[in-house]
C-alpha atoms as a PDB file:
ATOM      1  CA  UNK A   1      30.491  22.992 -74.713  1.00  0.00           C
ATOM      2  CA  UNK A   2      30.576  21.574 -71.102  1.00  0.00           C
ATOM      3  CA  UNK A   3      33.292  23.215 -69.287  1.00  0.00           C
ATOM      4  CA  UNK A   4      34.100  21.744 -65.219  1.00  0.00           C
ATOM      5  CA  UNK A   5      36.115  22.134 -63.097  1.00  0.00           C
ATOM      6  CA  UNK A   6      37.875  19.353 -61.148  1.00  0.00           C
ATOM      7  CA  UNK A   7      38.873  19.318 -57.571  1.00  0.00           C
ATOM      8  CA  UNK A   8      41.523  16.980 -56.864  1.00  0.00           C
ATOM      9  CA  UNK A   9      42.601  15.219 -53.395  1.00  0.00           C
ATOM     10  CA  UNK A  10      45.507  13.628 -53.751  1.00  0.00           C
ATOM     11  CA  UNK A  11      46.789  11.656 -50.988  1.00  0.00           C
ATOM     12  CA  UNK A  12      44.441  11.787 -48.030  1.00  0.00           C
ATOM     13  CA  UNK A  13      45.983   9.615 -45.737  1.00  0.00           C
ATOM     14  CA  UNK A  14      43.336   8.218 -42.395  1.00  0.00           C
ATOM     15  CA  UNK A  15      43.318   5.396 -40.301  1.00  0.00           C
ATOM     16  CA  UNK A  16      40.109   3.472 -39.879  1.00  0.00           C
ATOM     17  CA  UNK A  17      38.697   0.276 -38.720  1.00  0.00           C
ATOM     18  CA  UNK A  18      38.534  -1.649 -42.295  1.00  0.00           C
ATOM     19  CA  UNK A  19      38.405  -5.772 -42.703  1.00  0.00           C
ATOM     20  CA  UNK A  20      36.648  -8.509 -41.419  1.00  0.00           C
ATOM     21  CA  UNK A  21      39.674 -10.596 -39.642  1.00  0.00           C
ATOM     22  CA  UNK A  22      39.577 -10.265 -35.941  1.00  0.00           C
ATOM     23  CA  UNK A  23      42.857  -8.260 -35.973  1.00  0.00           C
ATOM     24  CA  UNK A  24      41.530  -6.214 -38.274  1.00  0.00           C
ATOM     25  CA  UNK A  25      38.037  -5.334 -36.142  1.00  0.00           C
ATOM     26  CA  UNK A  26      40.670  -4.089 -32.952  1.00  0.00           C
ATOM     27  CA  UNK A  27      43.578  -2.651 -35.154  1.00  0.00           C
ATOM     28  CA  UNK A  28      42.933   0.446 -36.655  1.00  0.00           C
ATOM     29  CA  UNK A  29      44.861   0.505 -41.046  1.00  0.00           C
ATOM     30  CA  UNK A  30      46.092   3.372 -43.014  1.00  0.00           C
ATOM     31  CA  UNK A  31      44.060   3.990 -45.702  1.00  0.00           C
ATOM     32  CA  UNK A  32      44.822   6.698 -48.807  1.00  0.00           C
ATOM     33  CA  UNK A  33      41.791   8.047 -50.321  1.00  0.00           C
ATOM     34  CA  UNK A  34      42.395  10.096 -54.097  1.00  0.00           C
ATOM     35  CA  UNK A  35      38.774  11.947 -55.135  1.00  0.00           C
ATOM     36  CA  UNK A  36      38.671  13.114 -58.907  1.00  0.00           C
ATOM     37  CA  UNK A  37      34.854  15.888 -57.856  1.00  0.00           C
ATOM     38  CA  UNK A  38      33.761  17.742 -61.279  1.00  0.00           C
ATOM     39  CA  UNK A  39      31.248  20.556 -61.395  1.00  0.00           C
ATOM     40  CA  UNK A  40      30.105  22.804 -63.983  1.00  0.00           C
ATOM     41  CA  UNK A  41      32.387  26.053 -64.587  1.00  0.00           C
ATOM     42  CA  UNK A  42      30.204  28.858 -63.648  1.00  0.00           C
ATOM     43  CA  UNK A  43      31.598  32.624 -65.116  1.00  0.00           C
ATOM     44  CA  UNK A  44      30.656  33.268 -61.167  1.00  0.00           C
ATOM     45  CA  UNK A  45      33.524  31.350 -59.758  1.00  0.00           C
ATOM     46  CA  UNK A  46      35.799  32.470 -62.205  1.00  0.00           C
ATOM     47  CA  UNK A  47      35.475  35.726 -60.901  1.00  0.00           C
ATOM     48  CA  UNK A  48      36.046  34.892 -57.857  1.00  0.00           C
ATOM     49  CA  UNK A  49      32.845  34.582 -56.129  1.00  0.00           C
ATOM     50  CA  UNK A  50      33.257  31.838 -53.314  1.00  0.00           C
ATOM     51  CA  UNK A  51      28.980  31.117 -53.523  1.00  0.00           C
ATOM     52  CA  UNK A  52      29.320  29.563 -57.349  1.00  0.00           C
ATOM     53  CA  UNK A  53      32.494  27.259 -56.312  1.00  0.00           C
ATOM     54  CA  UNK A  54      31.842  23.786 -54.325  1.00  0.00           C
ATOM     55  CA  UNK A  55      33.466  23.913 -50.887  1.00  0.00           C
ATOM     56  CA  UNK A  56      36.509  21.645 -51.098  1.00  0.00           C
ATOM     57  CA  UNK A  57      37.396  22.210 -47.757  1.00  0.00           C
ATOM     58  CA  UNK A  58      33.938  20.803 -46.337  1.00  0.00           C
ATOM     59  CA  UNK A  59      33.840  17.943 -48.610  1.00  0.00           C
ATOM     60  CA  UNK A  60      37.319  16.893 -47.205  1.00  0.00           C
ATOM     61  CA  UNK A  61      36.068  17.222 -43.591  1.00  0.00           C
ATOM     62  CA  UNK A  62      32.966  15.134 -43.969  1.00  0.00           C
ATOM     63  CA  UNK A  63      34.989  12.446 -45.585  1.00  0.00           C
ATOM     64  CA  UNK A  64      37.243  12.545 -42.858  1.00  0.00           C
ATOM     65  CA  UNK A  65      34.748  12.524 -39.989  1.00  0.00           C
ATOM     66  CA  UNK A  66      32.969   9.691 -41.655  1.00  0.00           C
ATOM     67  CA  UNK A  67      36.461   7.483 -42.159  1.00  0.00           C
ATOM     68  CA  UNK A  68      38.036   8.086 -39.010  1.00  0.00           C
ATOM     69  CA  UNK A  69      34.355   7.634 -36.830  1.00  0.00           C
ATOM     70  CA  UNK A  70      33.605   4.300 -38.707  1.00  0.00           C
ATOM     71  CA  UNK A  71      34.157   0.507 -39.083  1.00  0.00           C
ATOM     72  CA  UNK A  72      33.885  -1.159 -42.339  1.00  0.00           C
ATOM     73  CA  UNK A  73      34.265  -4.804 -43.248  1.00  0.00           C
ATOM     74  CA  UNK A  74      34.990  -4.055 -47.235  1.00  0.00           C
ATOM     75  CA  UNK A  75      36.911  -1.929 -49.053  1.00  0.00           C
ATOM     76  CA  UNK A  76      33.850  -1.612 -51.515  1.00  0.00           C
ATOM     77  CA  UNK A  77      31.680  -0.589 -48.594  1.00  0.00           C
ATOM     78  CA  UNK A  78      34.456   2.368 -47.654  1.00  0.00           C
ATOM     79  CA  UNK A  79      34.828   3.354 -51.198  1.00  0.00           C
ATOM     80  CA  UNK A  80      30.554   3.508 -51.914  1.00  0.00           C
ATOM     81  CA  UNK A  81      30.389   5.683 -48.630  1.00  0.00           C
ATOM     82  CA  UNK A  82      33.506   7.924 -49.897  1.00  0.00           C
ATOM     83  CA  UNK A  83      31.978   8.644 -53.012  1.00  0.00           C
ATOM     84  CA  UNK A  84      28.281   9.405 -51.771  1.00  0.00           C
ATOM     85  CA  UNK A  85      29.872  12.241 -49.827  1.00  0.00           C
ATOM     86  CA  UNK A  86      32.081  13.315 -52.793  1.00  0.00           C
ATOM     87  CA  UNK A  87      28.786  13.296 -55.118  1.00  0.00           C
ATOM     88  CA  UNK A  88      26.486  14.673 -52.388  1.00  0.00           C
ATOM     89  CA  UNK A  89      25.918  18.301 -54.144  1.00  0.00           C
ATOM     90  CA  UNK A  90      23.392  18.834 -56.881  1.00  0.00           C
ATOM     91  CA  UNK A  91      26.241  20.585 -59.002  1.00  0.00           C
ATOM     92  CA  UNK A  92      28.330  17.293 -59.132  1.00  0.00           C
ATOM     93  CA  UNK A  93      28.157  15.737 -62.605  1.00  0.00           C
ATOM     94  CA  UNK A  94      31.297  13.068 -62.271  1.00  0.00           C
ATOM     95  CA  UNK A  95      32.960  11.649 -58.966  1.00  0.00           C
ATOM     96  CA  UNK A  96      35.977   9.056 -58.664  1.00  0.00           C
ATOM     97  CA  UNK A  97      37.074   7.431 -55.866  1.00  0.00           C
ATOM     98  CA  UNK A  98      39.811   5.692 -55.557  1.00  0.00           C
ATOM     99  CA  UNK A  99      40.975   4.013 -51.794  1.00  0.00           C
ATOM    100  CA  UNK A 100      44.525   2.268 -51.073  1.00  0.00           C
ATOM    101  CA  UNK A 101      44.826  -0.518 -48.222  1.00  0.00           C
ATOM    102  CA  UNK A 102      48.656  -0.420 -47.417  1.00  0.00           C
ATOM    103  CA  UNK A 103      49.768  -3.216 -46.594  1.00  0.00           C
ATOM    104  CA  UNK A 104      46.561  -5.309 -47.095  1.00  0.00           C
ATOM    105  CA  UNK A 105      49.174  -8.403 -48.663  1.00  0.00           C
ATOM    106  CA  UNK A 106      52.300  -9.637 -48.042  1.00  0.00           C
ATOM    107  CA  UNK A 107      54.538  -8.723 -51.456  1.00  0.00           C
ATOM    108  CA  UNK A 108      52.249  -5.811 -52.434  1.00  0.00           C
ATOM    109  CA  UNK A 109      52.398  -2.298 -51.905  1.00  0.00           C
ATOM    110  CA  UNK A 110      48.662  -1.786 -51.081  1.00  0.00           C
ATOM    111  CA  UNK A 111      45.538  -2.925 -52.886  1.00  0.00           C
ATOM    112  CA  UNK A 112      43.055  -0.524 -54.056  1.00  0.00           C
ATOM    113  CA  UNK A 113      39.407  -0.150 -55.064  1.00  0.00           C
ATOM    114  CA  UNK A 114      38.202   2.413 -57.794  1.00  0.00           C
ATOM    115  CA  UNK A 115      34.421   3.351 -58.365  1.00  0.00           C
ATOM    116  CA  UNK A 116      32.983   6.470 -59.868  1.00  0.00           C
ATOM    117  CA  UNK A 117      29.772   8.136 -60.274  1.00  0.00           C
ATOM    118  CA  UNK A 118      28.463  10.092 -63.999  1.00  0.00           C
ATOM    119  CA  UNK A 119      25.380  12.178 -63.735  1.00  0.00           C
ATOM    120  CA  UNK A 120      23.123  11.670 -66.615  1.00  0.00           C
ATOM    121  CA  UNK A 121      22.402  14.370 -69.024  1.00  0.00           C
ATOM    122  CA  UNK A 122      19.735  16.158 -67.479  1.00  0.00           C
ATOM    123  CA  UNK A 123      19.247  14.211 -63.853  1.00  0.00           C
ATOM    124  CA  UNK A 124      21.037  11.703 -61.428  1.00  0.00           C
ATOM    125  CA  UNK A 125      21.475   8.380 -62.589  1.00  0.00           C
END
């Protein structure tokens, strides 16, 4: 039985240079990033012990650093880089990503890009 747990960000709202228009190179966007992280469920961390639990708190931060710091022409680029960070512990076995672009058409709330990541059994794919 593989137990995991999930850590859930819901709603991280940045602003980042993201698009290839000229407007879009000198005008920083709101983005919203959503991250589905699993991990194995260790007895450890269910007993509190903060050394057998992935750092949520640091994963947020170094996707934050990397958002707000960069410039990206695609929303695929953005997403890929998102979900290296998200996937960027040993322990990680499954990773979605999933950005929002406000505002990125005229009669549309926002468009949005999904990609994951699965580990295979017994390595990284």
């Amino acid at each position: 039985m593989n137990n995991n747990a999930i850590i859930t960000i819901t709603n991280l709202r940045l602003r980042t240079f993201i698009g290839f228009n000229e407007e879009e190179k000198n005008k920083q966007q709101d983005i919203v990033i959503n991250a589905e992280v699993h991990y194995p469920v260790s007895k450890l961390c269910l007993n509190d012990s903060v050394e057998s639990a992935l750092n949520y708190k640091t994963i947020c931060k170094d996707i934050i650093n990397h958002v707000e710091s960069g410039r990206f022409l695609l929303l695929e680029k953005l997403t890929s880089d998102v979900l290296n960070i998200c996937v960027n512990h040993p322990w990680v076995n499954y990773a979605k990503v999933t950005i929002d672009k406000p505002h990125a058409l005229r009669f549309a709330d926002s468009v949005s890009l999904t990609l994951s990541y699965q580990a295979e059994e017994g390595g990284i794919l």
